[in-house]
PDB file of N, CA and C in Angstrom:
ATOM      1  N   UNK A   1     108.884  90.442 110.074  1.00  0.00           N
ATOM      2  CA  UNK A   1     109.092  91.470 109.064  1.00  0.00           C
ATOM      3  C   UNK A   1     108.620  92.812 109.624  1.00  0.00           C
ATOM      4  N   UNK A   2     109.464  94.003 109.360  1.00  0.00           N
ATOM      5  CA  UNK A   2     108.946  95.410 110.172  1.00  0.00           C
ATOM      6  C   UNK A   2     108.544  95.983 108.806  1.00  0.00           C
ATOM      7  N   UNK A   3     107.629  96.768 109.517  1.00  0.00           N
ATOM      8  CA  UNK A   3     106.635  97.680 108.209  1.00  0.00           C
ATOM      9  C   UNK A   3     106.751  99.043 108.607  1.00  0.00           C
ATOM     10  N   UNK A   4     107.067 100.095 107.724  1.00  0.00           N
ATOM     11  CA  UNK A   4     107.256 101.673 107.935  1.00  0.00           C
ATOM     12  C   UNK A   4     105.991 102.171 108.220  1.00  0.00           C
ATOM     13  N   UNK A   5     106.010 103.847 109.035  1.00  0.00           N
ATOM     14  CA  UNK A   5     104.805 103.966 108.993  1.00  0.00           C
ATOM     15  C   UNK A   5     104.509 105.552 107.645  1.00  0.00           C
ATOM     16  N   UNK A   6     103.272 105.448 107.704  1.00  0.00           N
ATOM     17  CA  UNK A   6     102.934 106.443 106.634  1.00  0.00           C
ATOM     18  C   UNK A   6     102.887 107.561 107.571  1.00  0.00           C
ATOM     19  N   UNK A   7     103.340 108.874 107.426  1.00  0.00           N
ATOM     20  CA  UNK A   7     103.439 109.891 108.179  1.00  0.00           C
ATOM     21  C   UNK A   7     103.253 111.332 107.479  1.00  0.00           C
ATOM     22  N   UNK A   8     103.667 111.244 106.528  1.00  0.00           N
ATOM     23  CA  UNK A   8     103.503 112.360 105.562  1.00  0.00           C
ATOM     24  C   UNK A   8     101.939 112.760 105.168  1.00  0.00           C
ATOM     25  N   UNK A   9     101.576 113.776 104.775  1.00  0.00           N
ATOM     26  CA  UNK A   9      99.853 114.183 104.409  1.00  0.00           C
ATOM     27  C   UNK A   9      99.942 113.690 103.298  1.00  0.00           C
ATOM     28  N   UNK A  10     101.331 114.078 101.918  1.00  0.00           N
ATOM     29  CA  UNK A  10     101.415 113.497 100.713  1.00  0.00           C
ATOM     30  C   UNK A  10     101.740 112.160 100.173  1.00  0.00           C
ATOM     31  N   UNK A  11     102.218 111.420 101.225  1.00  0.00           N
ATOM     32  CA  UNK A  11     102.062 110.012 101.153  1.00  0.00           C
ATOM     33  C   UNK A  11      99.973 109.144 101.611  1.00  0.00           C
ATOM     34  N   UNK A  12      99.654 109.828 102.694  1.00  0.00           N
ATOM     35  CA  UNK A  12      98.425 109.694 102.547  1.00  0.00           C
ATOM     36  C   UNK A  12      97.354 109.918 101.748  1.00  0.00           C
ATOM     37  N   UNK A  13      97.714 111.053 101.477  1.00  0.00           N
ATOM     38  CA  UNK A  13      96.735 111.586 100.087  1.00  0.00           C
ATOM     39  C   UNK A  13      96.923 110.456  98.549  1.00  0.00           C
ATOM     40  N   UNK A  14      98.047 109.953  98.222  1.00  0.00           N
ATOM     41  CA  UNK A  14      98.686 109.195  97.161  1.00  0.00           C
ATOM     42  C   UNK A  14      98.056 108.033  97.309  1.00  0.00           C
ATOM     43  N   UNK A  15      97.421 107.291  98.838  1.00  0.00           N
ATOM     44  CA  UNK A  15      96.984 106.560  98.778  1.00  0.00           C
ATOM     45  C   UNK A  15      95.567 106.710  98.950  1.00  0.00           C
ATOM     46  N   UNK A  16      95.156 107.548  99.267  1.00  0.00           N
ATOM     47  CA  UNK A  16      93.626 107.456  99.162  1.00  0.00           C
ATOM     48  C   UNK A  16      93.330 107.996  97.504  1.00  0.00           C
ATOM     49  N   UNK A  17      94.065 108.259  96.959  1.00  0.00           N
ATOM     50  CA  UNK A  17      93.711 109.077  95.482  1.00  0.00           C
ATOM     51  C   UNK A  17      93.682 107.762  94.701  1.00  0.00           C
ATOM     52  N   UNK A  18      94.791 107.204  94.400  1.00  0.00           N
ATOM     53  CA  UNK A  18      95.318 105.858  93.621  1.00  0.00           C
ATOM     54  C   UNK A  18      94.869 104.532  94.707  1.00  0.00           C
ATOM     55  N   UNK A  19      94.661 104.474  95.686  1.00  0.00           N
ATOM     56  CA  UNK A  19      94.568 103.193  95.716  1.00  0.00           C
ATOM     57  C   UNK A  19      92.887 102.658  95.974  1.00  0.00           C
ATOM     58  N   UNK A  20      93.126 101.077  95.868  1.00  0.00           N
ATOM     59  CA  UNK A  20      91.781 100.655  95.867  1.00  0.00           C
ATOM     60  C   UNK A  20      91.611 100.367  97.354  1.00  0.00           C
ATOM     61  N   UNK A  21      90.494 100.169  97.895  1.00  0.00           N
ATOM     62  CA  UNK A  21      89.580 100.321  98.780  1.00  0.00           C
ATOM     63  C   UNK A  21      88.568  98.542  98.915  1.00  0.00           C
ATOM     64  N   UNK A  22      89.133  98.115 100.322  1.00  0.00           N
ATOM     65  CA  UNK A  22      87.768  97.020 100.558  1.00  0.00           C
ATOM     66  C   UNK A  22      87.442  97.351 102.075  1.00  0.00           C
ATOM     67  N   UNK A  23      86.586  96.827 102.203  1.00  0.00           N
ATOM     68  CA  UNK A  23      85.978  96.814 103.333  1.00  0.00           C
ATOM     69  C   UNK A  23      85.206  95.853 104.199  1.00  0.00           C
ATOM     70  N   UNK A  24      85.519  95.903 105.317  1.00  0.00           N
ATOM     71  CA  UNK A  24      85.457  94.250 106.519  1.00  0.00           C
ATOM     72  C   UNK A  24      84.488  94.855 107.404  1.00  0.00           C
ATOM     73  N   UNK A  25      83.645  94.141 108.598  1.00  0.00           N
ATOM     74  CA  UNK A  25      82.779  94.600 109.655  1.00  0.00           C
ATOM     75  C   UNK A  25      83.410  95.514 110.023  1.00  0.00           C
ATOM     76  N   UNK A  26      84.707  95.882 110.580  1.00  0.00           N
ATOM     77  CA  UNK A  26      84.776  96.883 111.890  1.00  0.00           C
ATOM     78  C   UNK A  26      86.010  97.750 111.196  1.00  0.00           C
ATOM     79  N   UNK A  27      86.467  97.755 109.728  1.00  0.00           N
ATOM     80  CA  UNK A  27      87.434  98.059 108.969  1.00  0.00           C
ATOM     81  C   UNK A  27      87.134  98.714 107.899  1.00  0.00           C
ATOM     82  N   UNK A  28      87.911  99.900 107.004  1.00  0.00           N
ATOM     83  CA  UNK A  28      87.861 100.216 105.941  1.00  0.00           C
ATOM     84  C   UNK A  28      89.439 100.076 106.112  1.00  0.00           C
ATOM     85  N   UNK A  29      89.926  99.411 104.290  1.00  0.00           N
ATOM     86  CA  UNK A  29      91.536  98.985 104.446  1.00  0.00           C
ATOM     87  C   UNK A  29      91.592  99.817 102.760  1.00  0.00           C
ATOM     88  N   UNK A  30      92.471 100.421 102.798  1.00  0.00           N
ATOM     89  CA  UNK A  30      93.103 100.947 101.680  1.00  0.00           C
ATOM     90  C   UNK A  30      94.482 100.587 101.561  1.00  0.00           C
ATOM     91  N   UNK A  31      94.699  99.859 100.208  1.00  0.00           N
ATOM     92  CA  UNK A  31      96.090  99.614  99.728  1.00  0.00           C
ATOM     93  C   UNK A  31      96.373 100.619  98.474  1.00  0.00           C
ATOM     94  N   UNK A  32      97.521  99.978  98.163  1.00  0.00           N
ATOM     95  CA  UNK A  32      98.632 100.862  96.755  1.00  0.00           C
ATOM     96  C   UNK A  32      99.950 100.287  96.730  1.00  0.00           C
ATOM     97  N   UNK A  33     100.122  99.148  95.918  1.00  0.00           N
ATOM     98  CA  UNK A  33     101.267  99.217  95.831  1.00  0.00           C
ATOM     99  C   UNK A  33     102.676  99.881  95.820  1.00  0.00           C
ATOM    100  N   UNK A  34     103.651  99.524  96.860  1.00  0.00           N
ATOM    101  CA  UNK A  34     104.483 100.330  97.002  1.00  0.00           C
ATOM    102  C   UNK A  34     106.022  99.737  97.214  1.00  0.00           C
ATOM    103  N   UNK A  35     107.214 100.203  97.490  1.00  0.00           N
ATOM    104  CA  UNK A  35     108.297  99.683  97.768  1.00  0.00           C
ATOM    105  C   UNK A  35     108.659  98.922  98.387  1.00  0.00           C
ATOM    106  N   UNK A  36     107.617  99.029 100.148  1.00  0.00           N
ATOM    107  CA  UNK A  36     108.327  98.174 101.183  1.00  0.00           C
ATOM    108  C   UNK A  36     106.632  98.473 101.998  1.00  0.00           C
ATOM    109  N   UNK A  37     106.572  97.372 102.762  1.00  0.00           N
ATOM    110  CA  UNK A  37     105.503  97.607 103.469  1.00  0.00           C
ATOM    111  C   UNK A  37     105.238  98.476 104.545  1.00  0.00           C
ATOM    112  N   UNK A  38     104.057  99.433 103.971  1.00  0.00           N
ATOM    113  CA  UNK A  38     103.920 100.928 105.071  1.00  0.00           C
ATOM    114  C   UNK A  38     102.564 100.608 105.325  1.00  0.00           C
ATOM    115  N   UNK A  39     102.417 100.995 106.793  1.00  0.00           N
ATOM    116  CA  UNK A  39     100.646 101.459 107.282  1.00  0.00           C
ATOM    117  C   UNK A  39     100.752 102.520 108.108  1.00  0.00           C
ATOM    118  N   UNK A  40      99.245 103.164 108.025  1.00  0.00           N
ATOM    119  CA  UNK A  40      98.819 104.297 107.834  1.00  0.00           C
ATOM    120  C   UNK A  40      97.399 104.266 108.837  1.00  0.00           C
ATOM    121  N   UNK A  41      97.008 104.781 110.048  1.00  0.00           N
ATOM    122  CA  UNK A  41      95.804 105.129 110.194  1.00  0.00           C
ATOM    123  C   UNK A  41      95.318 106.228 110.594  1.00  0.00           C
ATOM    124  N   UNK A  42      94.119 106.053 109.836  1.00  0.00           N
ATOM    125  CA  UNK A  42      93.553 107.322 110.660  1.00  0.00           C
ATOM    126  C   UNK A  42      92.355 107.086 111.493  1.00  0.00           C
ATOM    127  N   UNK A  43      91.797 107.713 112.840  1.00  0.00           N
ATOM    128  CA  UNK A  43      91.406 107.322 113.832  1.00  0.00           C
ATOM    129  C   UNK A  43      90.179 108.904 113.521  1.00  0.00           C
ATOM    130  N   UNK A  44      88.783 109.164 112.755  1.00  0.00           N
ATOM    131  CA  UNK A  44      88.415 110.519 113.149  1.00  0.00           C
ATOM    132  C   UNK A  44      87.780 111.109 114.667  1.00  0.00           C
ATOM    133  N   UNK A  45      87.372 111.955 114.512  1.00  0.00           N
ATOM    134  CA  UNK A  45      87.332 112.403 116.173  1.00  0.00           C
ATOM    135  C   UNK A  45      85.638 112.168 116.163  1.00  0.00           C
ATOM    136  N   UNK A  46      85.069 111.245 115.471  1.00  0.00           N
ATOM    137  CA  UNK A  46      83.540 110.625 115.739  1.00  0.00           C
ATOM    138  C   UNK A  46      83.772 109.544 117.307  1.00  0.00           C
ATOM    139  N   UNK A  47      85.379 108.736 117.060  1.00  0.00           N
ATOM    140  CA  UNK A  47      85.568 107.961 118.235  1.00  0.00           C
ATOM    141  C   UNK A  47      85.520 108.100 119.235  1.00  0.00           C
ATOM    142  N   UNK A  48      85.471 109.568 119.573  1.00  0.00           N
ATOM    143  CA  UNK A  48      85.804 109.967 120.959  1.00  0.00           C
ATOM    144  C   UNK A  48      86.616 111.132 121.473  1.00  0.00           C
ATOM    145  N   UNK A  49      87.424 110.771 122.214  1.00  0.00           N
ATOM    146  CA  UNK A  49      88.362 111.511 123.264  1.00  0.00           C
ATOM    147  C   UNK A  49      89.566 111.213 122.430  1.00  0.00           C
ATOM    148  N   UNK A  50      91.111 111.856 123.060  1.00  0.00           N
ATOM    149  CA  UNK A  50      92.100 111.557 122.370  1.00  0.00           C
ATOM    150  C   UNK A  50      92.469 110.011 122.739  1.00  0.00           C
ATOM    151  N   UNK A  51      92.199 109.801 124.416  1.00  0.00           N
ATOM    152  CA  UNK A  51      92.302 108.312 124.918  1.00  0.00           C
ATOM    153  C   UNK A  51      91.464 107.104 124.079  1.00  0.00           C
ATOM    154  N   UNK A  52      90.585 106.851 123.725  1.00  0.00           N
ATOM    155  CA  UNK A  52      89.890 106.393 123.007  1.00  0.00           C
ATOM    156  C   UNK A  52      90.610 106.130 121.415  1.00  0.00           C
ATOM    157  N   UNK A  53      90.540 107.206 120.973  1.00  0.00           N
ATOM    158  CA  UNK A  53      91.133 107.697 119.732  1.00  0.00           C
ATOM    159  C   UNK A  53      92.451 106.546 119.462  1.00  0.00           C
ATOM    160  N   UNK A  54      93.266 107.062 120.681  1.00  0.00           N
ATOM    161  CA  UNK A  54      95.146 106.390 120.568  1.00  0.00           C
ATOM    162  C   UNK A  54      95.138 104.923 120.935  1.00  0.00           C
ATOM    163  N   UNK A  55      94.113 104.569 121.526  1.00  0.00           N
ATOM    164  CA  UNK A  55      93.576 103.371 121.709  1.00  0.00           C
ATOM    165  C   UNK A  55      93.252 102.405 120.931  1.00  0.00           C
ATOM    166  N   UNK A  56      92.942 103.067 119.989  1.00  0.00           N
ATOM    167  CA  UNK A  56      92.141 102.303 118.663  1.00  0.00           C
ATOM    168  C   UNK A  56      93.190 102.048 117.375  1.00  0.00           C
ATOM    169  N   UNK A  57      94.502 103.232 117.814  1.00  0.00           N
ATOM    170  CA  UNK A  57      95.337 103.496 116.730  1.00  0.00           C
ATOM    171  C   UNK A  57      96.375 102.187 117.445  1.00  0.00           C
ATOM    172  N   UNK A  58      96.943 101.870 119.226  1.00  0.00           N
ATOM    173  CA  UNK A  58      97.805 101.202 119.409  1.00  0.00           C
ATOM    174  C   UNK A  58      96.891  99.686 119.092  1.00  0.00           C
ATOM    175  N   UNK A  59      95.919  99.266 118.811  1.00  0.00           N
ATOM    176  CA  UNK A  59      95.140  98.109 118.482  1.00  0.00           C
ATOM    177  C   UNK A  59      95.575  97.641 117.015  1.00  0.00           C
ATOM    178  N   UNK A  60      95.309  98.816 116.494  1.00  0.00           N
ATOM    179  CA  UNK A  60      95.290  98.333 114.787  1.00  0.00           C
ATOM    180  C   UNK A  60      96.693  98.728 114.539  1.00  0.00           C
ATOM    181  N   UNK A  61      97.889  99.121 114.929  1.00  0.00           N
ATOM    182  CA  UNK A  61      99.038  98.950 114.808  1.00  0.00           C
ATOM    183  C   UNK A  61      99.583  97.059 115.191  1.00  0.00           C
ATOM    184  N   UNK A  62      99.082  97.010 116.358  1.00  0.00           N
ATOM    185  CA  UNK A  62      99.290  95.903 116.770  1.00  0.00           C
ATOM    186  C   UNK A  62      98.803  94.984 115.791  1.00  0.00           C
ATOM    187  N   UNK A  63      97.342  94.770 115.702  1.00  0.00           N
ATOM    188  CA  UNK A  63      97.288  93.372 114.337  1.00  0.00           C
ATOM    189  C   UNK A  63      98.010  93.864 112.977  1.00  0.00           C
ATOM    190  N   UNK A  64      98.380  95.168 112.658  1.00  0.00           N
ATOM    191  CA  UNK A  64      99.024  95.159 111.265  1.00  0.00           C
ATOM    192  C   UNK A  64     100.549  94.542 111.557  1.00  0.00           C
ATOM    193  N   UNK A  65     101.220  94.884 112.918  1.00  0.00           N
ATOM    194  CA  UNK A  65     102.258  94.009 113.146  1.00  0.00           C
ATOM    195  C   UNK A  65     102.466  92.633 113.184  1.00  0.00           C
ATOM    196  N   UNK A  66     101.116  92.419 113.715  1.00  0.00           N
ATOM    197  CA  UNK A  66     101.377  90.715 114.144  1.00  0.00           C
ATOM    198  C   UNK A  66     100.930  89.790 112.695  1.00  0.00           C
ATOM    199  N   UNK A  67     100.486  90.624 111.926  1.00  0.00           N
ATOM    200  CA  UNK A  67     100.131  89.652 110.625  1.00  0.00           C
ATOM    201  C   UNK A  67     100.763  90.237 109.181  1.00  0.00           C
ATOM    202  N   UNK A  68     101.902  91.512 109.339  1.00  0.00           N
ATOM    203  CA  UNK A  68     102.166  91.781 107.786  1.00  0.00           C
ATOM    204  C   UNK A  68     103.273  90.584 107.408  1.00  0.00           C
ATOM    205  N   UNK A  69     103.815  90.117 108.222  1.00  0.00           N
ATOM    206  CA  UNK A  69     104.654  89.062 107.889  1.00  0.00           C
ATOM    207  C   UNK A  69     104.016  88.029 106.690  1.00  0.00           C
ATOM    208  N   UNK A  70     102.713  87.965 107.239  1.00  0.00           N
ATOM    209  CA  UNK A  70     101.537  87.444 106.111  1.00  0.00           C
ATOM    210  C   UNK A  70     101.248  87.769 104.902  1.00  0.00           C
ATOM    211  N   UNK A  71     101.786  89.000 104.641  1.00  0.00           N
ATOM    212  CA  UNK A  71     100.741  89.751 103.548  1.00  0.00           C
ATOM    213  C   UNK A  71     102.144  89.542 102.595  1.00  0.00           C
ATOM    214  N   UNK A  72     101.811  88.848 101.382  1.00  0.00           N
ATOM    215  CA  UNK A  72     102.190  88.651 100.475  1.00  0.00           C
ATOM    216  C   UNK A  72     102.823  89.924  99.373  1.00  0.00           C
ATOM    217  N   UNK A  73     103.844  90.244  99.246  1.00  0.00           N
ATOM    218  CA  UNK A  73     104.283  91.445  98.360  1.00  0.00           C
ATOM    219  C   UNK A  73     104.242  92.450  99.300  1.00  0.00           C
ATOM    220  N   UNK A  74     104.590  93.806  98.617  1.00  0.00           N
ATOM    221  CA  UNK A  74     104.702  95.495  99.435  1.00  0.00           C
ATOM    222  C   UNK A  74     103.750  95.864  99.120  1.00  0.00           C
ATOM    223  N   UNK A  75     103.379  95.964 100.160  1.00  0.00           N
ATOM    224  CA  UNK A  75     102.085  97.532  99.773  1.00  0.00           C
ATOM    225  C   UNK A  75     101.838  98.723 101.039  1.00  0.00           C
ATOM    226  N   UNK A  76     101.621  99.709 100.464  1.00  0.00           N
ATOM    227  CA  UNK A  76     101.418 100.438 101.833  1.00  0.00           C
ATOM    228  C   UNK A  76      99.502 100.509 102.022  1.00  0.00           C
ATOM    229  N   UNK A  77      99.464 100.783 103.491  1.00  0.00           N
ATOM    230  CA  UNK A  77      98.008 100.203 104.018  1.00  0.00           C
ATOM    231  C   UNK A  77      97.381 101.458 104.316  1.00  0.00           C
ATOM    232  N   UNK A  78      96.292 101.968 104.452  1.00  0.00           N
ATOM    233  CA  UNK A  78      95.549 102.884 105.427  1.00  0.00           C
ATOM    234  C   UNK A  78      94.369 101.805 106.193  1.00  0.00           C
ATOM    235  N   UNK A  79      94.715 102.290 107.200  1.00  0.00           N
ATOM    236  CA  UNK A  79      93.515 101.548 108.064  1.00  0.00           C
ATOM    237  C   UNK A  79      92.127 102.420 108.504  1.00  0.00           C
ATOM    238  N   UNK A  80      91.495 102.416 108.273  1.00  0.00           N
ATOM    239  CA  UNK A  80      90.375 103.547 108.944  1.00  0.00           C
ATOM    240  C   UNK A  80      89.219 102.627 109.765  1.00  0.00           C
ATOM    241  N   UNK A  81      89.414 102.745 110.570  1.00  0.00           N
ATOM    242  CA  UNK A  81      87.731 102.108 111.823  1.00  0.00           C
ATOM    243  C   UNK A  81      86.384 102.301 111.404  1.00  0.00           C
ATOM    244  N   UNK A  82      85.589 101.596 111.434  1.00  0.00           N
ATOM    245  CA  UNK A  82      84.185 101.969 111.358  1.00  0.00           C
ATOM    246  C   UNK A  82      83.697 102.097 112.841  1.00  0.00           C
ATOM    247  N   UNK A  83      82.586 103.294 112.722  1.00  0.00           N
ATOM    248  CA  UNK A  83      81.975 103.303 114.055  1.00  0.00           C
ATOM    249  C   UNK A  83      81.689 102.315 115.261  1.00  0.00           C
ATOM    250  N   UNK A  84      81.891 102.042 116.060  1.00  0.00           N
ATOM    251  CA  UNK A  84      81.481 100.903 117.038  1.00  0.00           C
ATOM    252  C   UNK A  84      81.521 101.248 118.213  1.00  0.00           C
ATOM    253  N   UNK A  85      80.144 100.611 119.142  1.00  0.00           N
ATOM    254  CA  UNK A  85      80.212 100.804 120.446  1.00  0.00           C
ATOM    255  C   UNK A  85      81.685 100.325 121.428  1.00  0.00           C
ATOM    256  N   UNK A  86      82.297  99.346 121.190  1.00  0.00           N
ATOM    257  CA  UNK A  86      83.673  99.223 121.489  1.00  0.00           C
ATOM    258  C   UNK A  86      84.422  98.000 120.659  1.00  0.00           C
ATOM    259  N   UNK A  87      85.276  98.392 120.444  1.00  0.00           N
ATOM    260  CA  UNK A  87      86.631  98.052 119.709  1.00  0.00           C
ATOM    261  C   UNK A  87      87.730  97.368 120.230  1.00  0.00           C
ATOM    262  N   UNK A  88      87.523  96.241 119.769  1.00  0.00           N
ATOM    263  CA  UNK A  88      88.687  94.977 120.362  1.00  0.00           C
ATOM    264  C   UNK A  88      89.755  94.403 119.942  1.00  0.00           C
ATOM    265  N   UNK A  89      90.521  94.018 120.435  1.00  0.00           N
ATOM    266  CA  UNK A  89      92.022  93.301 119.336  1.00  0.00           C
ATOM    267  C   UNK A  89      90.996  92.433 118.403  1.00  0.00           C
ATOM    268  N   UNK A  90      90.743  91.229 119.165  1.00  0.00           N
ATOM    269  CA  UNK A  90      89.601  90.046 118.091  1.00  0.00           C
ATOM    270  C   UNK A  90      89.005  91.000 117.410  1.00  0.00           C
ATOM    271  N   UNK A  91      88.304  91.852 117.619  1.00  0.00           N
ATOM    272  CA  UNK A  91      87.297  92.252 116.236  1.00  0.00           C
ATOM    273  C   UNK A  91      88.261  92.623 115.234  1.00  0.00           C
ATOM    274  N   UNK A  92      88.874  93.538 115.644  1.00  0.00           N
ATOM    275  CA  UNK A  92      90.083  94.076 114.893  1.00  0.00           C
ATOM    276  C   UNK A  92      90.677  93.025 113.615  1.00  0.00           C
ATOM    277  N   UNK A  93      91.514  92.278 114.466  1.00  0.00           N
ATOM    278  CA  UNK A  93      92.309  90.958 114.296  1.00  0.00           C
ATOM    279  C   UNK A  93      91.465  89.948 113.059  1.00  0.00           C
ATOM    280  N   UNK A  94      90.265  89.605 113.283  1.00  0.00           N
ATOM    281  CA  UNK A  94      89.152  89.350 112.338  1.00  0.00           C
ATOM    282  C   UNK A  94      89.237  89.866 111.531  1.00  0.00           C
ATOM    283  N   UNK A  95      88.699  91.515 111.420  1.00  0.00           N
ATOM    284  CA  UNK A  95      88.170  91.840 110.325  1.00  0.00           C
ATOM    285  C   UNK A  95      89.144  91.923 109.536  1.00  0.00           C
ATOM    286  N   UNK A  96      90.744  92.152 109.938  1.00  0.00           N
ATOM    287  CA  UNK A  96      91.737  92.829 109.398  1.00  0.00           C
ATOM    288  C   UNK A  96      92.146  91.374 108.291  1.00  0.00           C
ATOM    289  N   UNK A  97      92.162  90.261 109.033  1.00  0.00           N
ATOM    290  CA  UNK A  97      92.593  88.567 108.540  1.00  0.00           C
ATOM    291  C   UNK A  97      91.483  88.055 107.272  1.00  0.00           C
ATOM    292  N   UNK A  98      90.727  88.315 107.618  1.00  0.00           N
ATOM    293  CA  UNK A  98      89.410  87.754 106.791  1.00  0.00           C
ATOM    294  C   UNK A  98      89.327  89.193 105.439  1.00  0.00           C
ATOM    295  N   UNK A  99      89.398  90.171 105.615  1.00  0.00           N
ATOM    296  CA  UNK A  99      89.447  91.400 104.613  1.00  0.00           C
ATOM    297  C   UNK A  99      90.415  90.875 103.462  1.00  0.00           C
ATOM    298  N   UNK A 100      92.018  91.050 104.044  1.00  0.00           N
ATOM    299  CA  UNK A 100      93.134  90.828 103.100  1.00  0.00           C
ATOM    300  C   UNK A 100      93.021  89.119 102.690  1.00  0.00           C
ATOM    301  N   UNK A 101      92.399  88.537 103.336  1.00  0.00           N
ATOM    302  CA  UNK A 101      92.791  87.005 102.541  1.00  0.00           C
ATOM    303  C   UNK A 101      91.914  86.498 101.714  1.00  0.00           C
ATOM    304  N   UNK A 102      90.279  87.493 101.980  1.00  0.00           N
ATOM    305  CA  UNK A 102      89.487  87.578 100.999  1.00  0.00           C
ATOM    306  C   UNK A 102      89.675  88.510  99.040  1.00  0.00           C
ATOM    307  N   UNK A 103      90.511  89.509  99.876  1.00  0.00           N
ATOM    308  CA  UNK A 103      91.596  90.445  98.790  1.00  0.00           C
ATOM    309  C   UNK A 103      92.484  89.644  97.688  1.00  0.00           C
ATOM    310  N   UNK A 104      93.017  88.766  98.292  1.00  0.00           N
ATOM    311  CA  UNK A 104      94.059  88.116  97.858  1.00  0.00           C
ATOM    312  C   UNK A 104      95.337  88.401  97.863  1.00  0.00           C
ATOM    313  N   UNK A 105      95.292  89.135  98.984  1.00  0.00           N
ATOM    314  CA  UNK A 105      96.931  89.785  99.124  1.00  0.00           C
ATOM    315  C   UNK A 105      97.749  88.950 100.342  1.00  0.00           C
ATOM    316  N   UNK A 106      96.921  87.901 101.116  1.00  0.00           N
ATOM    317  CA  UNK A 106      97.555  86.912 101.830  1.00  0.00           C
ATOM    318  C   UNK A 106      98.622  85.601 101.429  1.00  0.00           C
ATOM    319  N   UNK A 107      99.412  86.080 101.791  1.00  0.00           N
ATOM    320  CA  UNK A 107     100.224  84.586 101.332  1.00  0.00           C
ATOM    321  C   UNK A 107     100.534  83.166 102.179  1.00  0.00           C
ATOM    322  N   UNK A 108     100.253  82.306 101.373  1.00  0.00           N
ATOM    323  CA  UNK A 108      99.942  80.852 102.485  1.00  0.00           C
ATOM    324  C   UNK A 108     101.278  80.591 103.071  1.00  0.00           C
TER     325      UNK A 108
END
């Protein structure tokens, strides 16, 4: 299943205003129900460099690809990182799996 991405400031803003908010070890995940499944991250410049930064953004693109097939219904996502000395697919991949299926937005 392919998922759109959020690109607009006013599509971001819509979801940080209206939507709810959980949070995993190495993750802050914001949803909002929406039409078709969209994600969204933002990477702030606490991470680093821009290399670092785009690094962290092609990671968490990657597990939102490899698992929205999973995620039960539409919703669009914001992903935001928590601070960490370094940042891995597995941590990623974890926090991202264990967050939404604790949510209940996973479908078996």
């Amino acid at each position: 299943m392919l998922y759109t991405r959020i690109k607009k400031n006013t599509e971001f803003t819509k979801v940080f205003t209206r939507g709810k908010k959980f949070f995993s070890p190495t993750l802050i995940i914001l949803y909002l129900p929406a039409k078709s499944i969209s994600l969204g991250v933002c990477v702030s410049k606490k991470h680093g460099k821009s290399v670092q930064r785009n690094r962290i953004k092609r990671l968490l693109r990657e597990v939102f690809r490899k698992y929205c097939a999973n995620i039960g219904g539409s919703y669009a996502f914001i992903l935001l990182p928590k601070q960490a000395e370094n940042h891995s697919f597995a941590a990623f991949e974890k926090s991202f799996v264990g967050a939404v299926k604790r949510e209940g937005l996973w479908k078996e």
